[in-house]
N, C-alpha and C. Protein backbone atom coordinates (compact mmCIF):
# COMPACT_ATOMS: atom_id res chain seq x y z
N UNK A 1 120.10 124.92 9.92
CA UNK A 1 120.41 124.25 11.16
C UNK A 1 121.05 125.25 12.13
N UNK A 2 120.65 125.11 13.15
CA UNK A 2 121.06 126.14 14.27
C UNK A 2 122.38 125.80 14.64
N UNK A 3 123.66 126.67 15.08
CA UNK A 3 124.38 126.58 15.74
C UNK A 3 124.68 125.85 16.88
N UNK A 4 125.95 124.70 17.63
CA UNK A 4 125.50 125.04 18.89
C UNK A 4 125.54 125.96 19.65
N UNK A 5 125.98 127.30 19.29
CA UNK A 5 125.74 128.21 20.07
C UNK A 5 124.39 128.83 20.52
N UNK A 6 123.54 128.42 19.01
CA UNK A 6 122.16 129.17 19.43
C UNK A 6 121.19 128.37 20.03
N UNK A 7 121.82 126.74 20.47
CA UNK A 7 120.87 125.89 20.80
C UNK A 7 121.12 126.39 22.24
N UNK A 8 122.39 126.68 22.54
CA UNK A 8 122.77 126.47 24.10
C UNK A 8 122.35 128.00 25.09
N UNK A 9 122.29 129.11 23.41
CA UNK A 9 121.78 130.49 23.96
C UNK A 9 119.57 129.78 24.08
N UNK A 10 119.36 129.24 23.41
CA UNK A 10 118.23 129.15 23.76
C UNK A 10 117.45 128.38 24.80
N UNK A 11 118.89 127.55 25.19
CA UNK A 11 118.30 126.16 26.41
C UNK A 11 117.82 127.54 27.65
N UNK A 12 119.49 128.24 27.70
CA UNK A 12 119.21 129.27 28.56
C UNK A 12 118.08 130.06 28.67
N UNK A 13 117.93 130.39 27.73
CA UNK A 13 116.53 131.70 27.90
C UNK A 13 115.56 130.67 28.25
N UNK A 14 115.40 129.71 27.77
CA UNK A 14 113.61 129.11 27.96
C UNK A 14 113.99 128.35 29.76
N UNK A 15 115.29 127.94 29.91
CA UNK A 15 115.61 127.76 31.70
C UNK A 15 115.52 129.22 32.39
N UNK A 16 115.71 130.19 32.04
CA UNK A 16 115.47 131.36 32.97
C UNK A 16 113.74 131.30 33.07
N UNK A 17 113.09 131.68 31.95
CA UNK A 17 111.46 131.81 31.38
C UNK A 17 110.78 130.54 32.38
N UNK A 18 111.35 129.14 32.72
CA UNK A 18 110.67 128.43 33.37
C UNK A 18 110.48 128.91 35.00
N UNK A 19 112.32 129.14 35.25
CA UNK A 19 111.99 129.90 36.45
C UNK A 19 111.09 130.98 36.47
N UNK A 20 111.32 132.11 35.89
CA UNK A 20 110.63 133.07 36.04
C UNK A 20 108.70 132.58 36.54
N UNK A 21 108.30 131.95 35.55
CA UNK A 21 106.94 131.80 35.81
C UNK A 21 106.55 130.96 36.82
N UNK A 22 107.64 129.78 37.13
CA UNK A 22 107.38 129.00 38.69
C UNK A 22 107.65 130.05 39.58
N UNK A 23 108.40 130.64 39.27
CA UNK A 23 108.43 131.92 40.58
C UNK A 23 107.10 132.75 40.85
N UNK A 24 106.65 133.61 39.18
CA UNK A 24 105.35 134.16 39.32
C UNK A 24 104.11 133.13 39.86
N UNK A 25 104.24 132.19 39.81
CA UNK A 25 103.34 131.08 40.19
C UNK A 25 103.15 131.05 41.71
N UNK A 26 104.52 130.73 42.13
CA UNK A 26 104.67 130.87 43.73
C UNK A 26 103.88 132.06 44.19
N UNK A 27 104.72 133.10 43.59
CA UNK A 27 104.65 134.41 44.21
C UNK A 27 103.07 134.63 44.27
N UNK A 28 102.33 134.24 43.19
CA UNK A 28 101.02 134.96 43.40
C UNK A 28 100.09 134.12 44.25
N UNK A 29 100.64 132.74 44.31
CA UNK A 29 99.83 132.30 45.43
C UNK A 29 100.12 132.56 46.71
N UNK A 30 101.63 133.08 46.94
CA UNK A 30 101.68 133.39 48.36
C UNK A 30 100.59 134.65 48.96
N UNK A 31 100.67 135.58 47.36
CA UNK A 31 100.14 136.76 47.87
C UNK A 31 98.22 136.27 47.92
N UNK A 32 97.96 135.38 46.95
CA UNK A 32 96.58 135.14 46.99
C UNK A 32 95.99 134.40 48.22
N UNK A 33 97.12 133.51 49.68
CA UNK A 33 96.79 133.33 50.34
C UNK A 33 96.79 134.27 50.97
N UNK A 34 97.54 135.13 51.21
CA UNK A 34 98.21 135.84 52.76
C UNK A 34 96.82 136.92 52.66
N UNK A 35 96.12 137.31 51.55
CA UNK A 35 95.10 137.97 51.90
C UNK A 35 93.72 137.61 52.24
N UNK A 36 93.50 136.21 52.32
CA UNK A 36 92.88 135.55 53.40
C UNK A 36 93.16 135.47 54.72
N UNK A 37 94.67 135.58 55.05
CA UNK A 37 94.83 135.44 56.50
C UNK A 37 94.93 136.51 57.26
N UNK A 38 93.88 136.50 58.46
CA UNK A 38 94.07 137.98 59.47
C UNK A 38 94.56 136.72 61.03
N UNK A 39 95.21 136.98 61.24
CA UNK A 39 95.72 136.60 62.67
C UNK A 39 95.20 137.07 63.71
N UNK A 40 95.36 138.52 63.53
CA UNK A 40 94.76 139.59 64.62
C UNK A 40 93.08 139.32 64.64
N UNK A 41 92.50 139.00 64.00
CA UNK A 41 91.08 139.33 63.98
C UNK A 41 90.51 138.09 65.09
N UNK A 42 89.23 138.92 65.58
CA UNK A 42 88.83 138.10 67.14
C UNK A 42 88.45 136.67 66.77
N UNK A 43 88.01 136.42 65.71
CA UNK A 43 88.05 134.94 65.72
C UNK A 43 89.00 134.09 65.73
N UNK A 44 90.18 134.49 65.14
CA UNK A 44 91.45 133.76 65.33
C UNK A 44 91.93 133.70 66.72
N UNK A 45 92.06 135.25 66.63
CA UNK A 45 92.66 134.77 68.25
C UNK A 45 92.09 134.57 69.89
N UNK A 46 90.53 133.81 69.29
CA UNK A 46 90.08 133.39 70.07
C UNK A 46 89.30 131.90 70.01
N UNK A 47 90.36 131.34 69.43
CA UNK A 47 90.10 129.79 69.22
C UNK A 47 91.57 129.65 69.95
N UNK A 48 91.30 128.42 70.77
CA UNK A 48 91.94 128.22 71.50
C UNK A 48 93.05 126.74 71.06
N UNK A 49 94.33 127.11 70.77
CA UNK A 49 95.42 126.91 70.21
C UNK A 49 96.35 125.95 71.22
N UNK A 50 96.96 124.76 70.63
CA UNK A 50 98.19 124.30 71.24
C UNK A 50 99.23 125.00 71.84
N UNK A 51 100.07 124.71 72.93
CA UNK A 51 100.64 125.34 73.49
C UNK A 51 101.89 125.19 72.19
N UNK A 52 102.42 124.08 71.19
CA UNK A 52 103.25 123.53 71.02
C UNK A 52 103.20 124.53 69.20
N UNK A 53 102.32 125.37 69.30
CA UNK A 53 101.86 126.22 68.42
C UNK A 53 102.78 127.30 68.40
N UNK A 54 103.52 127.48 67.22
CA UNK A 54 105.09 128.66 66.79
C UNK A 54 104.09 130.13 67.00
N UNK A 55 105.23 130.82 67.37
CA UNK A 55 105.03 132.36 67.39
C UNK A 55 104.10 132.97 65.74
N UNK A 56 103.65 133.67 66.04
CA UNK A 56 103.27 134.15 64.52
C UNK A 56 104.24 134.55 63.78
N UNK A 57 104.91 134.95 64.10
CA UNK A 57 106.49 135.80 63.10
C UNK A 57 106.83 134.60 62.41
N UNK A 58 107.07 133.56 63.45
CA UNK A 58 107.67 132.41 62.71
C UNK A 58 106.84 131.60 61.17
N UNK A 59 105.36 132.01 61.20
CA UNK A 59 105.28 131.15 59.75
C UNK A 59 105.84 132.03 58.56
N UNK A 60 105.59 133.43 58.58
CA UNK A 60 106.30 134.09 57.24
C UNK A 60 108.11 133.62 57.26
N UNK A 61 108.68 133.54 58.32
CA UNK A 61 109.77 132.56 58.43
C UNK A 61 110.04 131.53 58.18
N UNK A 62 109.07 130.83 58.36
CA UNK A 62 109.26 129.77 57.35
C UNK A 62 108.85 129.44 55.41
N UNK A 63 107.25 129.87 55.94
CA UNK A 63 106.97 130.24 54.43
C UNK A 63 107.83 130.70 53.38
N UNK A 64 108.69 131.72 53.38
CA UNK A 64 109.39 132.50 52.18
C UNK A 64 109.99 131.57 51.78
N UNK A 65 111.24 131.12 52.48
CA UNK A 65 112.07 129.98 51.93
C UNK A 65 111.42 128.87 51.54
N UNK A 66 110.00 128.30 52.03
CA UNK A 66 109.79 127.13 51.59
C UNK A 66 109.05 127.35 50.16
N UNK A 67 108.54 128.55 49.87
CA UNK A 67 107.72 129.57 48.88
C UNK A 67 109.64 129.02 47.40
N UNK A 68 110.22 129.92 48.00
CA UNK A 68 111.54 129.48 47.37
C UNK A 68 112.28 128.07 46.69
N UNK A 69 111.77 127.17 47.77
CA UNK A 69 112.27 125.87 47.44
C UNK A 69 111.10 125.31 46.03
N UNK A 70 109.70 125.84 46.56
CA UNK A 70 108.74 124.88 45.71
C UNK A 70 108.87 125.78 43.91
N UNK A 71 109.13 127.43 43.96
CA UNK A 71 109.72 128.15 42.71
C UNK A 71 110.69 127.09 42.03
N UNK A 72 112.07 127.49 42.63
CA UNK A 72 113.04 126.65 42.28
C UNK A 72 112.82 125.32 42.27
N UNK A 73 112.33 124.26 43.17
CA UNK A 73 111.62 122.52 42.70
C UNK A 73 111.18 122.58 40.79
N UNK A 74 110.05 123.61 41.29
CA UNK A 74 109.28 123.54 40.38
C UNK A 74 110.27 123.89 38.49
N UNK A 75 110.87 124.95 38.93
CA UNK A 75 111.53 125.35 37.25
C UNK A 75 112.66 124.18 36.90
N UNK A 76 113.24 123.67 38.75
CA UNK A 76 113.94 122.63 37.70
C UNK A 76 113.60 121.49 37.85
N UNK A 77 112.60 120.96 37.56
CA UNK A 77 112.16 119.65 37.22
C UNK A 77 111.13 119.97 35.93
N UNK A 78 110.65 120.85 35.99
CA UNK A 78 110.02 121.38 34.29
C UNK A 78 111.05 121.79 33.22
N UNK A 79 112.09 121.82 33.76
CA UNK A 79 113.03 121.92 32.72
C UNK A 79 113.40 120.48 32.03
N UNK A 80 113.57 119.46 32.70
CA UNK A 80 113.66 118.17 33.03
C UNK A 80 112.58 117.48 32.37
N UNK A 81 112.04 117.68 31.45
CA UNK A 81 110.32 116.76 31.51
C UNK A 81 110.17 117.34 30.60
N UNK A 82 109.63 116.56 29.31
CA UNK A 82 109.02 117.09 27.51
C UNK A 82 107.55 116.77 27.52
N UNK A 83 106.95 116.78 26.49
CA UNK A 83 105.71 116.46 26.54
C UNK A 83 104.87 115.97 27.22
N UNK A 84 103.85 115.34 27.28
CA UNK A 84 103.05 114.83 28.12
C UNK A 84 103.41 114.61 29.74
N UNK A 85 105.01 114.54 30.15
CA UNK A 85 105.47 114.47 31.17
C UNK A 85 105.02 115.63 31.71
N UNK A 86 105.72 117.09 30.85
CA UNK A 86 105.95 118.21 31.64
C UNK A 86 104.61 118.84 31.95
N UNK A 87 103.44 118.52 30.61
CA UNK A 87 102.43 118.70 30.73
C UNK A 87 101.60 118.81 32.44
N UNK A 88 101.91 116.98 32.57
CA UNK A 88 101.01 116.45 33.66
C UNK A 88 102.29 117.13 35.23
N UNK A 89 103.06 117.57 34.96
CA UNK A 89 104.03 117.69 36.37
C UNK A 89 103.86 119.49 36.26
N UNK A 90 103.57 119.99 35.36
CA UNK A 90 103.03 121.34 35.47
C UNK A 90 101.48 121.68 36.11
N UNK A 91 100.36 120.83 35.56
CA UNK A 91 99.41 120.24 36.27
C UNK A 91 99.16 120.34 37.40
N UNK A 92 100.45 119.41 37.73
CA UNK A 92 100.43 119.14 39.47
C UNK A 92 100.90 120.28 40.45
N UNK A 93 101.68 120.71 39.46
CA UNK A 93 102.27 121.66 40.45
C UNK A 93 101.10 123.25 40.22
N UNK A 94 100.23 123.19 39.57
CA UNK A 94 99.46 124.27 39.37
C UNK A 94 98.34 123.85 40.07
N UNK A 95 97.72 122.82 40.75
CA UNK A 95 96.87 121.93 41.32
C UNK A 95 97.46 122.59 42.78
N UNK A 96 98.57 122.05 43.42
CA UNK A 96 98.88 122.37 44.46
C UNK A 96 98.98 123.23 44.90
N UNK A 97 99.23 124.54 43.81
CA UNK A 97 99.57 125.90 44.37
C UNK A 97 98.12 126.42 44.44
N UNK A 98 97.06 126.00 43.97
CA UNK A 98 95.89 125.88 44.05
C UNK A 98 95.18 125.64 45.59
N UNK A 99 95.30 124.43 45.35
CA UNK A 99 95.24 124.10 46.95
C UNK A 99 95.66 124.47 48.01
N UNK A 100 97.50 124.97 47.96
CA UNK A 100 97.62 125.41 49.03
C UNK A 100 96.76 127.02 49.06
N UNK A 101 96.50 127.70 47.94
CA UNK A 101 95.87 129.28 48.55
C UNK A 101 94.46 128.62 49.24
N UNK A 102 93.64 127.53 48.85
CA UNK A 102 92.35 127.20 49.20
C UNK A 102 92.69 127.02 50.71
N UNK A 103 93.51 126.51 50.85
CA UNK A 103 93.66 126.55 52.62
C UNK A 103 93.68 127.67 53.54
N UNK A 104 93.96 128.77 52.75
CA UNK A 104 93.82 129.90 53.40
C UNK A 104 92.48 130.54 53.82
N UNK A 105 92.05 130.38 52.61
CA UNK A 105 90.82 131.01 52.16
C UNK A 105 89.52 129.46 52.99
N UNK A 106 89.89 129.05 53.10
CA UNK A 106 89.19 127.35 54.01
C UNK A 106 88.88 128.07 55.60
N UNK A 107 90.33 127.89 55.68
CA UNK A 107 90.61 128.14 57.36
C UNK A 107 90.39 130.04 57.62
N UNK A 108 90.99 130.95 57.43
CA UNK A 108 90.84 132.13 56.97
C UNK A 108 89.32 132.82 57.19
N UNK A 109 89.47 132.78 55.83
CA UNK A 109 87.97 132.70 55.08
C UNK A 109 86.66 132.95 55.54
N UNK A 110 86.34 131.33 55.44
CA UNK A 110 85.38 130.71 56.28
C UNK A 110 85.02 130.86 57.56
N UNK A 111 86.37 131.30 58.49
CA UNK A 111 86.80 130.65 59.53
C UNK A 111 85.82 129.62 60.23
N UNK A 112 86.87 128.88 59.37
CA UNK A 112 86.15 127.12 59.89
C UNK A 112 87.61 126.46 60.55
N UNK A 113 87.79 126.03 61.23
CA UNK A 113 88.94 124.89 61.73
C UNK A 113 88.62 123.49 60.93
N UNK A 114 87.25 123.26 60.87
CA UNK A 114 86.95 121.95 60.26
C UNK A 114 87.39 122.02 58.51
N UNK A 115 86.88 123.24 57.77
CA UNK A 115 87.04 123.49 56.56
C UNK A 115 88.47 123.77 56.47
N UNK A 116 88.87 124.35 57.29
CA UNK A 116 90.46 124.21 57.20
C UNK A 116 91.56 122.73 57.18
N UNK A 117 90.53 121.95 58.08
CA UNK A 117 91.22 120.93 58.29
C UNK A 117 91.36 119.76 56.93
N UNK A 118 90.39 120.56 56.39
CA UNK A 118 89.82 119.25 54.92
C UNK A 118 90.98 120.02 53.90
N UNK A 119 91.10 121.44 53.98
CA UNK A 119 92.01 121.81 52.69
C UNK A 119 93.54 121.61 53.43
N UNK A 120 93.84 121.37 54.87
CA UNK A 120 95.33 120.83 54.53
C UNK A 120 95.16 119.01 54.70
N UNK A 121 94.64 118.86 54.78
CA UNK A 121 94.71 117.54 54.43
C UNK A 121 94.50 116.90 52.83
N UNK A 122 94.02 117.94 52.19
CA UNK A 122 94.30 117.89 50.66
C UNK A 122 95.27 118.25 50.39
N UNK A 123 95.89 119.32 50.50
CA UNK A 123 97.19 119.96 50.69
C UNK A 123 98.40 118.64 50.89
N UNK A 124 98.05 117.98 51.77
CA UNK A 124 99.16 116.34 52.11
C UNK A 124 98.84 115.64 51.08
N UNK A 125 98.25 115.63 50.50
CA UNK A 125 97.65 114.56 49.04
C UNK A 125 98.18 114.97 47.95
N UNK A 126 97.92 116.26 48.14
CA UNK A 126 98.66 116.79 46.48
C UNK A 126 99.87 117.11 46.78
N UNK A 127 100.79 117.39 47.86
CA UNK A 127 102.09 117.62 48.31
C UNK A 127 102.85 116.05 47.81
N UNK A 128 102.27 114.86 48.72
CA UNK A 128 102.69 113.59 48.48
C UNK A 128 102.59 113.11 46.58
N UNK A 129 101.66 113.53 45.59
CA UNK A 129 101.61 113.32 44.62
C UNK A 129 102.74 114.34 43.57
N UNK A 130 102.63 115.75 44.13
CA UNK A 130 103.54 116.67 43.74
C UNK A 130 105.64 115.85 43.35
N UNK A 131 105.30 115.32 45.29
CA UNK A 131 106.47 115.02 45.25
C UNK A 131 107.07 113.66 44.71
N UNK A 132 106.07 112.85 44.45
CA UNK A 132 106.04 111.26 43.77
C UNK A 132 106.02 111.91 42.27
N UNK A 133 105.84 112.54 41.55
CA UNK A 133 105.93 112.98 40.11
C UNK A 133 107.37 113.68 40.06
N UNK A 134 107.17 114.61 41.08
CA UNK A 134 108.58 114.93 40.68
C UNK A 134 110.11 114.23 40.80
N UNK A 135 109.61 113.38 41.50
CA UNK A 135 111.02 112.01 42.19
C UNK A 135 111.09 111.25 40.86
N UNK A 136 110.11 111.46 39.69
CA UNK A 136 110.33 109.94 38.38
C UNK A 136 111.38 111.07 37.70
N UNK A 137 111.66 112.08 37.86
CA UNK A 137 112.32 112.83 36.58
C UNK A 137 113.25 113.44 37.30
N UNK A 138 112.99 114.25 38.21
CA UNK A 138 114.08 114.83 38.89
C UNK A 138 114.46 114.59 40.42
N UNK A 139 114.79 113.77 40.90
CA UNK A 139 115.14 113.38 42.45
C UNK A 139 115.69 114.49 43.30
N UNK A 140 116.75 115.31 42.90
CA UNK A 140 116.94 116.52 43.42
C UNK A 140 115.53 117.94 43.69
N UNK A 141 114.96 117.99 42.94
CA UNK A 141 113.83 119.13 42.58
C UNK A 141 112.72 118.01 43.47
N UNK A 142 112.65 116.80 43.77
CA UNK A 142 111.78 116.09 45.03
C UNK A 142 112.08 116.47 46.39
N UNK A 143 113.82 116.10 46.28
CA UNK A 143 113.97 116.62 48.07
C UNK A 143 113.89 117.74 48.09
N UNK A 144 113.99 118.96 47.40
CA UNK A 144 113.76 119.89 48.01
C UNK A 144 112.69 120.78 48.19
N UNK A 145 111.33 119.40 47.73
CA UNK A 145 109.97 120.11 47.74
C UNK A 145 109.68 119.46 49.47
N UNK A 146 110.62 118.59 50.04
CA UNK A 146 110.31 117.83 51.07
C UNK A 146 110.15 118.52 52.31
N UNK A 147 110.76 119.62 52.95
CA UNK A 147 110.61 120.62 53.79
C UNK A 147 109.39 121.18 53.42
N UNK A 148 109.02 121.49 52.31
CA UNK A 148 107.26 122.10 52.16
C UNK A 148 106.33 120.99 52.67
N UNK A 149 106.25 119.55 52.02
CA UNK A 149 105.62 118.74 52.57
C UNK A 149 105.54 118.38 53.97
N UNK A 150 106.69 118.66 54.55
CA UNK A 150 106.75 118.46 56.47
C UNK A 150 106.20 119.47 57.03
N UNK A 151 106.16 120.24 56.21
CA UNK A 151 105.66 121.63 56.94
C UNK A 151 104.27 121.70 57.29
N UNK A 152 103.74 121.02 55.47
CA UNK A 152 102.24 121.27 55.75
C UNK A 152 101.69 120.41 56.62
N UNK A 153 102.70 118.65 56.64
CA UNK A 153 102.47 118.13 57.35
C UNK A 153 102.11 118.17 58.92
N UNK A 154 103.06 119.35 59.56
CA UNK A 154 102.98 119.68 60.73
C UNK A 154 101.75 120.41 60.74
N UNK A 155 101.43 121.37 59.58
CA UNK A 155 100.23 122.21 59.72
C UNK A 155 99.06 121.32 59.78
N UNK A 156 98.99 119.89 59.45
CA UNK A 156 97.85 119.70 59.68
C UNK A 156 97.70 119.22 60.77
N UNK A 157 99.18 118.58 61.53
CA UNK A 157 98.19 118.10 62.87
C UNK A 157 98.16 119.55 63.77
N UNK A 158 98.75 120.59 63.55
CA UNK A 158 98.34 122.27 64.27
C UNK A 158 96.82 122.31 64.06
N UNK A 159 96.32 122.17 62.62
CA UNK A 159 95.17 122.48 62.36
C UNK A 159 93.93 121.46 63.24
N UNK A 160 94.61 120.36 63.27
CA UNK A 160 93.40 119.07 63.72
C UNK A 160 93.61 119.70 64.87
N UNK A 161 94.77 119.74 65.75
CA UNK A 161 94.18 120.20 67.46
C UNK A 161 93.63 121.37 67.35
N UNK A 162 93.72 122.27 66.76
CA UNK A 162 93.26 123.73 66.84
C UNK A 162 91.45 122.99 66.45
N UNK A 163 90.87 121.94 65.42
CA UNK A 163 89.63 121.94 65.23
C UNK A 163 89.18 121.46 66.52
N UNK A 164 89.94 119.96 67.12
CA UNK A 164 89.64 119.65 67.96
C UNK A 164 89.48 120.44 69.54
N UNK A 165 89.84 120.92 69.68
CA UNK A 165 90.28 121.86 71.09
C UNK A 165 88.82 123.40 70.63
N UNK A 166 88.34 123.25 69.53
CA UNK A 166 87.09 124.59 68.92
C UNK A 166 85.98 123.39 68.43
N UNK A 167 85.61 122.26 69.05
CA UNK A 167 85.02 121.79 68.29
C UNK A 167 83.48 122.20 68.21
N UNK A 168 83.32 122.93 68.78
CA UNK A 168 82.12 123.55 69.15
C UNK A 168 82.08 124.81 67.41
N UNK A 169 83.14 124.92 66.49
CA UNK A 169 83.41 125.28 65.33
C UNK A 169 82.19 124.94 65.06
N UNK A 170 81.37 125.85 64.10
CA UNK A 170 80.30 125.58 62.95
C UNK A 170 80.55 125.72 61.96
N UNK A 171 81.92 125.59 61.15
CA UNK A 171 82.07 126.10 59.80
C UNK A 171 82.46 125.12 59.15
């Protein structure tokens, strides 16, 4: 029978190990989107954009920290959750980080406004399901996936006027 010392040295290591890999998780989807996105390139910046549309500096400003919140959401509510729970809330959260790089690579990509518009509006589906799974186990590790969800939220109505205002878009 184990100690409690060696139960409480091991809660630790496998709570660092969860972070660690929600972090590598984050991290590689940030990097697997951001190399879909060119800003500078003439198709972007010649679709014609809301006035009510943030500076470019400002999304890696926002992104990092919200990149941060969904790491940290994510390790502690998988810490939180045994079997079949953690299973299906690991799932989700590997679904979403999914989705959100497909939006890059949608809008990006493609450059479609329309194809863009379909992957953040999936993006709101699996954000809203992300955050309804994570609210049954951990209520704290929910609100603070909630600034990601407003975000994308805002990104999609950016994205719908940006399709609408290019609708002449073929992609």
């Amino acid at each position: 029978m184990k100690s409690v010392k060696a139960r409480v040295s091991t809660r630790r290591r496998a709570g660092w190990q969860t972070y660690a890999l929600t972090a590598a998780a984050v991290t590689a989807t940030a990097v697997a989107g951001a190399r879909a996105v060119d800003a500078d390139s003439a198709w972007y910046r010649n679709l014609e954009k809301p006035a009510w549309q943030p500076p470019s500096w400002a999304f890696g400003a926002v992104w990092t920290p919200l990149y941060a919140s969904i790491a940290w959401a994510g390790g502690h509510a998988l810490q939180r959750t045994h079997g079949r729970s953690r299973r299906r809330l690991a799932t989700s959260l590997g679904a979403n980080l999914a989705v959100n790089v497909a939006w890059n690579w949608m809008f990006f990509g493609r450059h479609s406004t329309k194809a863009g518009l379909l992957g953040t509006l999936m993006l709101d589906v699996s954000n809203a399901e992300l955050v309804h799974r994570t609210a049954r186990t951990d209520p704290d590790a929910a609100r603070a996936l909630l600034p990601y969800a407003t975000w994308c939220a805002f990104a999609t109505a950016l994205n719908g006027s940006i399709a609408w205002r290019n609708r002449s878009d073929v992609g």
